[in-house]
C-alpha atoms as a PDB file:
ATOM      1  CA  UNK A   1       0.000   0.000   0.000  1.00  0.00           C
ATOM      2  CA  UNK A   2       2.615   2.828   0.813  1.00  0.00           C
ATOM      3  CA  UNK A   3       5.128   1.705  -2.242  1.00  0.00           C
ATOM      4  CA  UNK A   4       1.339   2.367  -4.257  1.00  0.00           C
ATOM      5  CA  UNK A   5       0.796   5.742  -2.796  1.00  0.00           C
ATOM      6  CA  UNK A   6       5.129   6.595  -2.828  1.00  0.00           C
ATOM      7  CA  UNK A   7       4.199   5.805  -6.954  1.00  0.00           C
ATOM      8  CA  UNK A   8       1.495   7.923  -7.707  1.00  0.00           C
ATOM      9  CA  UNK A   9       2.839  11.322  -5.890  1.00  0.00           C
ATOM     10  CA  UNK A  10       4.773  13.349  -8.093  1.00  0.00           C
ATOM     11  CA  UNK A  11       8.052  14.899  -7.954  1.00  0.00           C
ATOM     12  CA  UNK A  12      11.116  14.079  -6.664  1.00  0.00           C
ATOM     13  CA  UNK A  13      11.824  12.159  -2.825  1.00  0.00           C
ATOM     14  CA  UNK A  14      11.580  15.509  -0.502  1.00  0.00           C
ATOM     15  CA  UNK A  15       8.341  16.530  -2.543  1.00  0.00           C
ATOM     16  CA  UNK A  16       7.073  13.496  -1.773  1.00  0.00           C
ATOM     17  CA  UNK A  17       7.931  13.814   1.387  1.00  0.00           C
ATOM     18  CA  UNK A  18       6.148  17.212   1.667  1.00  0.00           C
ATOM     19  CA  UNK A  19       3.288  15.874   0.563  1.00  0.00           C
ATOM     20  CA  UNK A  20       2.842  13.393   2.971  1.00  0.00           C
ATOM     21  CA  UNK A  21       3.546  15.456   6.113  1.00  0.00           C
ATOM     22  CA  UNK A  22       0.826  18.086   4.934  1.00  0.00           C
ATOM     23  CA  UNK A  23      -1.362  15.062   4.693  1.00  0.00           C
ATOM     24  CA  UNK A  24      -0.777  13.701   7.559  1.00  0.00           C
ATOM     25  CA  UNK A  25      -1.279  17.007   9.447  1.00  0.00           C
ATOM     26  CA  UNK A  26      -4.975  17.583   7.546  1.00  0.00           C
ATOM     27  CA  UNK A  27      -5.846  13.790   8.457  1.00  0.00           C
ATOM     28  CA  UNK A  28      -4.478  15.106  11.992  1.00  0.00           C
ATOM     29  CA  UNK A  29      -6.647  18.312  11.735  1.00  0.00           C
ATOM     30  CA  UNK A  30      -9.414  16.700  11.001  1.00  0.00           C
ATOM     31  CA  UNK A  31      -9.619  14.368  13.871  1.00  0.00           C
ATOM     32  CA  UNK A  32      -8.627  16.877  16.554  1.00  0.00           C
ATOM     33  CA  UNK A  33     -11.826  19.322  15.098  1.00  0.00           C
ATOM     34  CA  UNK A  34     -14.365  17.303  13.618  1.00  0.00           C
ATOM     35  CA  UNK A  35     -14.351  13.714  14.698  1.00  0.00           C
ATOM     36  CA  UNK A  36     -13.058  13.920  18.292  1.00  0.00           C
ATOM     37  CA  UNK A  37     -15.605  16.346  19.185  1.00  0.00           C
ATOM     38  CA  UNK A  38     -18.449  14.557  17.567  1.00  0.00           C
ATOM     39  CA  UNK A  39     -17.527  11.321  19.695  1.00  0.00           C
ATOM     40  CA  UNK A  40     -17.387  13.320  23.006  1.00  0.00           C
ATOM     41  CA  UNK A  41     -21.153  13.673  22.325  1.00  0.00           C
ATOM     42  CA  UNK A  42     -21.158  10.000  23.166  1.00  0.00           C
ATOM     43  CA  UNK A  43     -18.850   9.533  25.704  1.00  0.00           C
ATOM     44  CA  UNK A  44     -19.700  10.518  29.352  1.00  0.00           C
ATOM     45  CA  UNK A  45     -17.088  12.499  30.654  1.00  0.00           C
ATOM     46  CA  UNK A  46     -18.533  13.069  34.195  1.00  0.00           C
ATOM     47  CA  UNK A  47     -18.583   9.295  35.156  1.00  0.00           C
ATOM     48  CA  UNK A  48     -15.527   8.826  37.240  1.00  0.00           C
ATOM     49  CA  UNK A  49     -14.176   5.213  38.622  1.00  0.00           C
ATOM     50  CA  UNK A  50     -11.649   6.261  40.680  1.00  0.00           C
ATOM     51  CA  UNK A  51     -11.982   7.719  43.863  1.00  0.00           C
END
């Protein structure tokens, strides 16, 4: 799978390699703003098991 995806960016190695860390940091955006919060609407924060 990653020798796939290294083949189909473009450019040379440290383009590549550009490319990936700007994807990884929108993947990493997205998470953090959009799917994180909309799971804390299912997870009880207030129930506590250690006292």
């Amino acid at each position: 799978m990653y020798a796939s995806l290294w083949s189909v960016l473009p450019g040379p190695a440290w383009v590549r390699v550009l490319i990936l860390v700007v994807l990884v940091a929108v993947v990493l955006a997205v998470c953090v703003f959009v799917v994180f919060p909309w799971l804390n609407t299912f997870i009880n924060v207030t129930d506590v098991t250690v006292e």
